[in-house]
Each structure stands twice: as C-alpha cells, then as structure tokens.
N, C-alpha and C. Protein backbone atom coordinates (compact mmCIF):
# COMPACT_ATOMS: atom_id res chain seq x y z
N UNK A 1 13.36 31.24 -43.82
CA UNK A 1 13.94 30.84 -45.09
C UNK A 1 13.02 29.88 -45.88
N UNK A 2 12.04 29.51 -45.62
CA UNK A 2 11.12 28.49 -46.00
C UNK A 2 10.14 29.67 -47.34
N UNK A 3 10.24 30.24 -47.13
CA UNK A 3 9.62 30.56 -48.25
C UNK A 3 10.13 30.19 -49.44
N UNK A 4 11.33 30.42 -49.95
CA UNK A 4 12.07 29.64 -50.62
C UNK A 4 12.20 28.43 -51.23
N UNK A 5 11.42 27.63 -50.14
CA UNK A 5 11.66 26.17 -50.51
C UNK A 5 10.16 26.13 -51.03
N UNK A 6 9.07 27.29 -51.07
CA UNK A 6 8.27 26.94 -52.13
C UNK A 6 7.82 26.00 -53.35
N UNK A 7 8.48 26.62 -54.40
CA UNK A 7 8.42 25.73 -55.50
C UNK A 7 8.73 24.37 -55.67
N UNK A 8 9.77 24.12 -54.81
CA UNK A 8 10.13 22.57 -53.93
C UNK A 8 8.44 21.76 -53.95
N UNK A 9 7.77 22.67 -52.37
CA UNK A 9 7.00 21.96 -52.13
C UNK A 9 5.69 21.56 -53.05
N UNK A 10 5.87 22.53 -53.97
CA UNK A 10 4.79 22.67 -54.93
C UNK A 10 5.04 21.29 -56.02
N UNK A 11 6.41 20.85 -55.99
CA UNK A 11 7.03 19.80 -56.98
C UNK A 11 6.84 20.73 -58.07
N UNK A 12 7.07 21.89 -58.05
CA UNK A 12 7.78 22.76 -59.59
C UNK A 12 6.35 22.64 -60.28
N UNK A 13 5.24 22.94 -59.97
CA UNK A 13 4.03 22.60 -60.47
C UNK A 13 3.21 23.48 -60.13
N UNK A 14 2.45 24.74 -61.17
CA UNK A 14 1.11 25.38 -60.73
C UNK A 14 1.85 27.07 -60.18
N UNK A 15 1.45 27.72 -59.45
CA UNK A 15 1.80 28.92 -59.24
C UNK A 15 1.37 28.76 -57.10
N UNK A 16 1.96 29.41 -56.82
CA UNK A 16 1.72 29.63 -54.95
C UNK A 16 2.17 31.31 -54.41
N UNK A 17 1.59 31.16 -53.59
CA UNK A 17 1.45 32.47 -53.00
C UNK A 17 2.06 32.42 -51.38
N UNK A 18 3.28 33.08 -50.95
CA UNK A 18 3.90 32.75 -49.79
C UNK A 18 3.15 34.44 -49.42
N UNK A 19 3.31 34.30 -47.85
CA UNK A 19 2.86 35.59 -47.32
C UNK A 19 3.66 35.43 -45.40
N UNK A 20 4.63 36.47 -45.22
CA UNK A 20 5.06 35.79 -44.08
C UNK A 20 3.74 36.23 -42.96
N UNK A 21 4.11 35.57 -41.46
CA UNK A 21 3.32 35.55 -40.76
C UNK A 21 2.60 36.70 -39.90
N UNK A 22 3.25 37.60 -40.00
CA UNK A 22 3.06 38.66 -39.68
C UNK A 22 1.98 40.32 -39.86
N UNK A 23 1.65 39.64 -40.89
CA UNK A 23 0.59 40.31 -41.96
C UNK A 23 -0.71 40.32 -41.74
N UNK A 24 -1.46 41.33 -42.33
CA UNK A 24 -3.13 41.45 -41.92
C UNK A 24 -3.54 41.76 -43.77
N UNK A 25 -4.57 40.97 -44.26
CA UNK A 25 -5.16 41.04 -45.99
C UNK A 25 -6.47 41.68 -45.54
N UNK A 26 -6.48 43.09 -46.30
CA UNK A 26 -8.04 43.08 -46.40
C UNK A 26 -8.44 43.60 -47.81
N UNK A 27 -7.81 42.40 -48.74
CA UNK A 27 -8.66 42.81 -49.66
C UNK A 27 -8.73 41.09 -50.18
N UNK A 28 -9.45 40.97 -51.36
CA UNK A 28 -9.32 39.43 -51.96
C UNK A 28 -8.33 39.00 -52.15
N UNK A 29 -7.64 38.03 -51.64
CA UNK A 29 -6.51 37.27 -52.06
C UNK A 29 -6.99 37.41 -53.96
N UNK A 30 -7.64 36.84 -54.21
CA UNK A 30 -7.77 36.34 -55.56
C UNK A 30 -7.06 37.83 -56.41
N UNK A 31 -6.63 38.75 -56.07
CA UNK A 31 -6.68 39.80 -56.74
C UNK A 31 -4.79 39.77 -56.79
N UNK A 32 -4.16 39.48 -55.65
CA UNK A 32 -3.12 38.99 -55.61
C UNK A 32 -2.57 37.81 -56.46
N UNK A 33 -3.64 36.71 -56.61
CA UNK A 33 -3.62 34.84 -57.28
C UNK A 33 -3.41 35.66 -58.56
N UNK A 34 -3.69 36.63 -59.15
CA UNK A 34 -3.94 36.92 -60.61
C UNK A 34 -2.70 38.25 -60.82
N UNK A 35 -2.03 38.48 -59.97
CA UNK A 35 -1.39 39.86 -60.07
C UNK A 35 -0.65 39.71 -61.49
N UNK A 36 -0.02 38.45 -61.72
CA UNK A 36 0.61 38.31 -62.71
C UNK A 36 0.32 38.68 -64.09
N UNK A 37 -1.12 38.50 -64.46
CA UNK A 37 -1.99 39.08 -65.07
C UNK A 37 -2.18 40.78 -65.36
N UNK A 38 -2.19 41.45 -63.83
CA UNK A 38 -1.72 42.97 -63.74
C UNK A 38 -0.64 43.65 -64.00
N UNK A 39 0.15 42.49 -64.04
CA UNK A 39 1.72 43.31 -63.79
C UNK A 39 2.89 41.76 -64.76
N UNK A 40 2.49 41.71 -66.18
CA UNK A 40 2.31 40.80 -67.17
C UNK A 40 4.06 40.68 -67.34
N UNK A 41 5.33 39.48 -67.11
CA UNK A 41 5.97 39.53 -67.38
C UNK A 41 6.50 37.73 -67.76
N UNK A 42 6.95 37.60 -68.91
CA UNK A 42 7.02 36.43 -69.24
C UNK A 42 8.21 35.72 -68.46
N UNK A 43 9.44 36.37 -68.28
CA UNK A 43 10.26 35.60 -68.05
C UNK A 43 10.54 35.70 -66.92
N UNK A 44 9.61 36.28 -65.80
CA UNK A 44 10.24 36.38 -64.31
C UNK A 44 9.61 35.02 -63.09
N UNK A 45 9.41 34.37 -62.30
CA UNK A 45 8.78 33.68 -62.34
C UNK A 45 8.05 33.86 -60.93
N UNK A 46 8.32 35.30 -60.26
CA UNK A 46 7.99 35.79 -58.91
C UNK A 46 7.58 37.29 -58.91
N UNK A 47 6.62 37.77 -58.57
CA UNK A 47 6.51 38.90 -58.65
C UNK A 47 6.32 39.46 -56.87
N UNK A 48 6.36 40.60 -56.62
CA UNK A 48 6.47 41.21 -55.22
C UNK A 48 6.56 42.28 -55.16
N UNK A 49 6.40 43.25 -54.16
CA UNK A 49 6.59 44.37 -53.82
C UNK A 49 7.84 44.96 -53.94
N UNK A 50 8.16 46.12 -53.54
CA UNK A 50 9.41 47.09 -53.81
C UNK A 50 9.70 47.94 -52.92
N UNK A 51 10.71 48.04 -51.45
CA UNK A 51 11.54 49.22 -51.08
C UNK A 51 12.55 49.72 -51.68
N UNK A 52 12.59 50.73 -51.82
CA UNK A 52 14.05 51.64 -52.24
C UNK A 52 14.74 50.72 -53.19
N UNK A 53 13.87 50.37 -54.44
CA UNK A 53 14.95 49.07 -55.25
C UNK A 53 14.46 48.15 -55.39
N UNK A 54 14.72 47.77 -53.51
CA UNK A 54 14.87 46.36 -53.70
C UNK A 54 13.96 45.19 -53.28
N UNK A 55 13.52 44.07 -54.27
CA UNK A 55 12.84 43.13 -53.90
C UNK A 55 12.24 42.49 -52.50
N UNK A 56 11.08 42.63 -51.79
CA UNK A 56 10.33 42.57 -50.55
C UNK A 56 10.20 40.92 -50.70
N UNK A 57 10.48 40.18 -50.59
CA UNK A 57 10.23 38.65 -50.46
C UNK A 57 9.42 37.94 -49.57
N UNK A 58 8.45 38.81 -48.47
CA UNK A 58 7.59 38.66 -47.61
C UNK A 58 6.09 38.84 -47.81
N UNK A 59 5.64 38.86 -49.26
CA UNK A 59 4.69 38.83 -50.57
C UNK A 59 5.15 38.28 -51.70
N UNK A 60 4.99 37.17 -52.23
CA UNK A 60 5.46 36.20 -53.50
C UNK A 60 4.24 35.60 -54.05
N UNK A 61 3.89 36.02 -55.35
CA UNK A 61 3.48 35.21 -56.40
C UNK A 61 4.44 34.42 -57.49
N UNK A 62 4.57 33.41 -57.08
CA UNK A 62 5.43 32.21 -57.51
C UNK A 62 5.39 31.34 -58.67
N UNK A 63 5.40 31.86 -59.47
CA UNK A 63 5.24 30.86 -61.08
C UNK A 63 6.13 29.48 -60.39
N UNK A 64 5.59 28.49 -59.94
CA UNK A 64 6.84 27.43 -59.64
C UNK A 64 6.99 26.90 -60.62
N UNK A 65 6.37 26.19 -61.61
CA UNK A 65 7.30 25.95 -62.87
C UNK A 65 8.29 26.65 -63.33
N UNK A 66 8.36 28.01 -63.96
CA UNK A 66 9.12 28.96 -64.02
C UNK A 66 10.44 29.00 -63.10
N UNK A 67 10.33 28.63 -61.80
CA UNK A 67 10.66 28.50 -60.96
C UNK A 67 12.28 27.52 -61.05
N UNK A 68 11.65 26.40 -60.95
CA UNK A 68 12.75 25.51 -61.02
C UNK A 68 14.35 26.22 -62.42
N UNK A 69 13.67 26.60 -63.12
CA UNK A 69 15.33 27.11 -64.01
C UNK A 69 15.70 28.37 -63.42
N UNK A 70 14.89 28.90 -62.30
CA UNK A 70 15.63 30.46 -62.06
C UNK A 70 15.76 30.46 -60.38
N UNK A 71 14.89 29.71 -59.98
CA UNK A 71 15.36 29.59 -58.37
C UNK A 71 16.40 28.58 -57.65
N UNK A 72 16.90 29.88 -56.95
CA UNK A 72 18.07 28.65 -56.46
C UNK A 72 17.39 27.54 -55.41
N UNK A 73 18.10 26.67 -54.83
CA UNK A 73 17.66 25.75 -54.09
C UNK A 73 18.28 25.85 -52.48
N UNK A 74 17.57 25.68 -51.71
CA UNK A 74 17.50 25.81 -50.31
C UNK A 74 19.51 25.75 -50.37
N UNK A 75 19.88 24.90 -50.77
CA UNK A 75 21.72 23.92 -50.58
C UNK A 75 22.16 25.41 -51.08
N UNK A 76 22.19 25.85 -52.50
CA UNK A 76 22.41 26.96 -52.77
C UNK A 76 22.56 28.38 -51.67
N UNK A 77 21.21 28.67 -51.55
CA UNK A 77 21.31 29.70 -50.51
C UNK A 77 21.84 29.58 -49.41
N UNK A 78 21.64 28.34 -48.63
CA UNK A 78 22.67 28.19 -47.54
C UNK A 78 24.40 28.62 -47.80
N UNK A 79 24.52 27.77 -48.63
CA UNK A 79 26.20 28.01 -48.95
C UNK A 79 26.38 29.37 -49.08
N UNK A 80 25.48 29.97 -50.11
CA UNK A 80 25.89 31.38 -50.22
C UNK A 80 25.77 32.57 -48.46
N UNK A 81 25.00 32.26 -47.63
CA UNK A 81 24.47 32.78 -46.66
C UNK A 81 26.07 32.85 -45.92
N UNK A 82 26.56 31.58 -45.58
CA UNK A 82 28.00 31.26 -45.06
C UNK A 82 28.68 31.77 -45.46
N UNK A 83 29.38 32.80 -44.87
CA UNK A 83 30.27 33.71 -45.05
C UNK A 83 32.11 33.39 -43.84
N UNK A 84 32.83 34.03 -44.27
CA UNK A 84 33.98 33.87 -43.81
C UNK A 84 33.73 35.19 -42.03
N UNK A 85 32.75 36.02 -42.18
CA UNK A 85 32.37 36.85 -41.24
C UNK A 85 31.07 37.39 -40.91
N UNK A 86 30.60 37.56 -39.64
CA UNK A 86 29.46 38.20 -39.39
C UNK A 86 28.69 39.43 -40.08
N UNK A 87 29.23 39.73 -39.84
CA UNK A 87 28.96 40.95 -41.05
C UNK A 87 28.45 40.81 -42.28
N UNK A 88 29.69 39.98 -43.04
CA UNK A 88 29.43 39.41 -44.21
C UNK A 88 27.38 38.61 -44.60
N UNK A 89 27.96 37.77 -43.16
CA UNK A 89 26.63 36.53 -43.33
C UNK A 89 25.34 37.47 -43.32
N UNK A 90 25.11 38.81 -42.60
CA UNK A 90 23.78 39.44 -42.60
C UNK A 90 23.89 40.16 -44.25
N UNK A 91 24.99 40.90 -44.34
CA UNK A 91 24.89 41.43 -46.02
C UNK A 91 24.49 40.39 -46.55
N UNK A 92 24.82 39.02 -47.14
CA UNK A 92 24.43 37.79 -47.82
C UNK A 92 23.05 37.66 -47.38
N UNK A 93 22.71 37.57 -46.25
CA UNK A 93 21.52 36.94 -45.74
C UNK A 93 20.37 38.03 -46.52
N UNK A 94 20.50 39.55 -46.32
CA UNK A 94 19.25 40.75 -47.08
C UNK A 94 19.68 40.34 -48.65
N UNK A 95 20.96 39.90 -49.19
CA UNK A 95 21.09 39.60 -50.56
C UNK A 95 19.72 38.32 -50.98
N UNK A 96 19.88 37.38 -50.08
CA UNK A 96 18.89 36.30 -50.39
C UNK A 96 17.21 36.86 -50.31
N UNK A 97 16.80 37.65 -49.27
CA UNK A 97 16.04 38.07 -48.37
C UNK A 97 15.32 39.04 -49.92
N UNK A 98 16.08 39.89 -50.75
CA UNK A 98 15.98 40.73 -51.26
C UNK A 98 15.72 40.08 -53.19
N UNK A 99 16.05 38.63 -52.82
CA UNK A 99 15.49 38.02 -53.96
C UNK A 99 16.47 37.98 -55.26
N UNK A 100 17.41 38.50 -54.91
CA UNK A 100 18.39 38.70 -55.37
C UNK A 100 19.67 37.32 -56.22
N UNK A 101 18.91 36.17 -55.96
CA UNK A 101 19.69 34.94 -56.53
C UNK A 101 19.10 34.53 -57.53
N UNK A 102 17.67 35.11 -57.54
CA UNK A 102 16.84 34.65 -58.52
C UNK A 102 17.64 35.03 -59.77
N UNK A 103 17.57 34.07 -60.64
CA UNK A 103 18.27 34.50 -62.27
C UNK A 103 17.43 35.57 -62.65
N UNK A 104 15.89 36.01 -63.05
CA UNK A 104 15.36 36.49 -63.55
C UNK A 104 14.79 37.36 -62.34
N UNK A 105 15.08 38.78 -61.98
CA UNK A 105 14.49 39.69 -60.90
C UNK A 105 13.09 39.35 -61.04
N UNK A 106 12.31 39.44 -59.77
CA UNK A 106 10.88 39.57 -59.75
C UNK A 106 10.41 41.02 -60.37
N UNK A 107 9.34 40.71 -60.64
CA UNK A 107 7.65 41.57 -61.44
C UNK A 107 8.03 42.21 -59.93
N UNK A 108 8.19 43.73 -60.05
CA UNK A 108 7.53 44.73 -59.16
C UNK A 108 6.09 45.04 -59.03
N UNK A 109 5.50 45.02 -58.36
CA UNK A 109 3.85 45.08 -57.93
C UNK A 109 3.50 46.13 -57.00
N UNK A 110 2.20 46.66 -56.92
CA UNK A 110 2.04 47.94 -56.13
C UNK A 110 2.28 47.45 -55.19
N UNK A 111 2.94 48.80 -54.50
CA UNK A 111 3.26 48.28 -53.01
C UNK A 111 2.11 48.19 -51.81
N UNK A 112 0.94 48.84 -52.29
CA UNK A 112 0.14 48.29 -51.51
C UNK A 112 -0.30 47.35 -50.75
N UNK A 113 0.50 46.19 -51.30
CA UNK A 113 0.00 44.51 -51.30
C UNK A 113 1.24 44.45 -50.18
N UNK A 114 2.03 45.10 -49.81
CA UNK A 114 3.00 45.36 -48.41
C UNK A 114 2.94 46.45 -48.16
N UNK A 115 2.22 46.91 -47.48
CA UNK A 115 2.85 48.04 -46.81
C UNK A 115 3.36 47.87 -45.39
N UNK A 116 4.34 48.33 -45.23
CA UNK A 116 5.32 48.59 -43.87
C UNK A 116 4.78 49.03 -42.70
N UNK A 117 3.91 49.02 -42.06
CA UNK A 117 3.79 49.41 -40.48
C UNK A 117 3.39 50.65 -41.08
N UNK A 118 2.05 50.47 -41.77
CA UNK A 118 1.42 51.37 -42.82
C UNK A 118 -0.23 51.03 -43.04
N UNK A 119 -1.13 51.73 -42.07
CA UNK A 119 -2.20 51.19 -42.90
C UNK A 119 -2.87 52.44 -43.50
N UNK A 120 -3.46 52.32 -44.78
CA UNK A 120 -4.38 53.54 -44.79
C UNK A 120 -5.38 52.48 -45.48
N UNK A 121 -6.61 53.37 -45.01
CA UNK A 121 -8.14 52.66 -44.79
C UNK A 121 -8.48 52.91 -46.42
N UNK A 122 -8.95 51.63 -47.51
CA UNK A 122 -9.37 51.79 -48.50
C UNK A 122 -7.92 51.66 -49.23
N UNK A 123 -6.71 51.73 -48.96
CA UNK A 123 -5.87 51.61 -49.96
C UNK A 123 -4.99 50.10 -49.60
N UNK A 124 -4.86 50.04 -48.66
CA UNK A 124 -4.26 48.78 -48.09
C UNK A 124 -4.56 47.83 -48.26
N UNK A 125 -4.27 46.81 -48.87
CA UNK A 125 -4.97 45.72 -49.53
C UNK A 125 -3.93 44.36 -48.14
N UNK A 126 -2.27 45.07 -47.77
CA UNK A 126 -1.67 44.09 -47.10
C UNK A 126 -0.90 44.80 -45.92
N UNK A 127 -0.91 44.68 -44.84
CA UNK A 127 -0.30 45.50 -43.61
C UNK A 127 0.70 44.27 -43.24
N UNK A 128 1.98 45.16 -42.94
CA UNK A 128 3.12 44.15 -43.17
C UNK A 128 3.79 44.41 -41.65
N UNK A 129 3.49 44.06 -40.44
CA UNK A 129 4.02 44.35 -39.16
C UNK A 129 5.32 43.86 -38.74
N UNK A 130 6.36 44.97 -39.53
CA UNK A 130 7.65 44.49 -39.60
C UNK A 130 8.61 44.05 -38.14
N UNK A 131 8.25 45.11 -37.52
CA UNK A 131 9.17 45.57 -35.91
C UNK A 131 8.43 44.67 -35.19
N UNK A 132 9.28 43.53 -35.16
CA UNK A 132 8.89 42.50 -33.89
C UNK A 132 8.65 43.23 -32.29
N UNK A 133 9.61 43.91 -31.80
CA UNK A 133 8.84 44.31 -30.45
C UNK A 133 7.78 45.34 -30.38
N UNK A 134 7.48 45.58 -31.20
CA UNK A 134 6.05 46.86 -31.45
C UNK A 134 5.07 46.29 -31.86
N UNK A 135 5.05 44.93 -32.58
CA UNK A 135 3.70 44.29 -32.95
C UNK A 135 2.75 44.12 -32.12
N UNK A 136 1.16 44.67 -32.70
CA UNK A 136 0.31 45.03 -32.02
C UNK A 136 -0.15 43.69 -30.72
N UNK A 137 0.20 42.56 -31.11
CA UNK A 137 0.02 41.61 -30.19
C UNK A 137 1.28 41.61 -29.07
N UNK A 138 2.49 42.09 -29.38
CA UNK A 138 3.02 42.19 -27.96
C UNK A 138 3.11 43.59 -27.38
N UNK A 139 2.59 44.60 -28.28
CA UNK A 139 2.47 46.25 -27.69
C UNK A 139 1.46 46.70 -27.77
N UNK A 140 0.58 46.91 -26.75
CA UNK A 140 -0.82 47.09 -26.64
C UNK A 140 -1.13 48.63 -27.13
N UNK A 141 0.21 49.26 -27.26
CA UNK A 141 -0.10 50.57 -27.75
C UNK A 141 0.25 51.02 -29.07
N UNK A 142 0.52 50.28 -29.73
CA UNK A 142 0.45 50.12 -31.18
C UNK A 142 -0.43 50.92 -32.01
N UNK A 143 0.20 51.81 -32.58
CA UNK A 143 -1.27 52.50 -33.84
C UNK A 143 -2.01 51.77 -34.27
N UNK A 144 -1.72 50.93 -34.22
CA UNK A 144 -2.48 49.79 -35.03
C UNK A 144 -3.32 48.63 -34.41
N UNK A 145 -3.10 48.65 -33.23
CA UNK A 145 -3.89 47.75 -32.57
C UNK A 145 -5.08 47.12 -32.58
N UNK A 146 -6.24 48.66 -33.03
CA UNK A 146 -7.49 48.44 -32.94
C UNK A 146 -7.67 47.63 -34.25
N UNK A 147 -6.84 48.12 -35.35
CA UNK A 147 -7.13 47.33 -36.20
C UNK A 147 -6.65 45.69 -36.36
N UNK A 148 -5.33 45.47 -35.99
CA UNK A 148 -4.82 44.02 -35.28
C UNK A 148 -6.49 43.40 -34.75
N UNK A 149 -6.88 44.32 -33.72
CA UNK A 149 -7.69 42.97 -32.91
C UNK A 149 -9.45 43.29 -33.79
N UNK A 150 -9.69 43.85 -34.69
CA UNK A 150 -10.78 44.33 -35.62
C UNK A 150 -10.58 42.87 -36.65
C-alpha cells in the first residue's frame, strides 16, 4: 500500500516514479520520467499501464503536486478497504489497487512498460513477475529465469 503514500513522501512536490518490487527495466527509465510528455494529459496526475480496463498501479508516473487535490490519503483508503465482510474487503482492496479513488483516472500508457509474466526481446521495456510462487528466484524453472539471473 505504500505506493500510495507517494506524493506524501514527496511533500506534494515535483513528479516520482513508484515501480513495485518485483520487476526487471530494460529500457531507460528516463523514457518512463517523461511518459507524461508521450501520453500528454493535463488533468490526470498519474499515468500507468492498462488490463482489461483497468488501471495497473504497479507502474506510476506521479504528478505529486497534481496529486494532493486528486489523491486520496493513506486514512482514506484504509477506511474505504474496511469492509463489513471478507469478500467485500478484497473487492475494495483491487478497487484501491486499480486506482480507482483517484478523482481524475490515470493517463493509460503502453503496456509495454508492464508486461505480465511477459517478456518479448526488443519490445519489453518492463517485465512484471506477478505469480509469487513461480517467480524466477523461487522457481528455478521459470521461462524466465535465464533472463531473471542475465
């Protein structure tokens, strides 16, 4: 959930780039620092990738100025996360997850910059190793391995 608290740490100042931990970059960050530039939208203050819809929050270019009038705050999302049922709390939880509190939806961006347990050589700029027990560091047989330890 710390991604979130971004613009926080930034003190609402400058632009940041969250990337969860899981991920392999092989192309220039700087090409990402500027996406906003590629994919030009005044009033959104996050831009990111796209499944089926919906907002990928595990790639963020973060206008944090912008930020502070459209992002909710850590107190916010918690409360909303708390639900009266289990069930409930995971639907709420992909609602947050999916970027979805933001007042202003994020800038959709090629999805390249995530791809899913996806690499292709020359197009992949971000490999996104979703499935915790298959990740190439705890499954040695991973498609992906050679490139993990490359």
């Amino acid at each position: 959930m710390q991604r979130w608290r971004v613009p926080e740490f930034f003190g609402y100042q400058g632009r940041a780039i969250y990337l969860d931990a899981d991920q392999l970059v092989f192309a220039d960050i700087r090409e990402l620092w500027r996406i906003d530039q590629q994919y030009p939208n005044h009033k959104t203050c996050a831009w990111c990738t796209f499944l089926r819809g919906f907002p990928q929050a595990s790639v963020l270019l973060v206008d944090c100025e912008k930020a502070r009038l459209q992002w909710p705050s850590m107190k916010e999302i918690l409360e909303f996360i708390v639900g009266p049922g289990e069930d409930e709390n995971r639907t709420r939880y992909r609602t947050v997850m999916n970027g979805q509190l933001l007042k202003e939806p994020p800038q959709e961006i090629t999805v390249y910059w995530n791809h899913l347990n996806e690499y292709v050589p020359g197009e992949t700029r971000l490999l996104h190793f979703t499935r915790q027990s298959t990740q190439p560091w705890r499954n040695p047989e991973h498609p992906y391995t050679s490139v993990w330890k490359e």
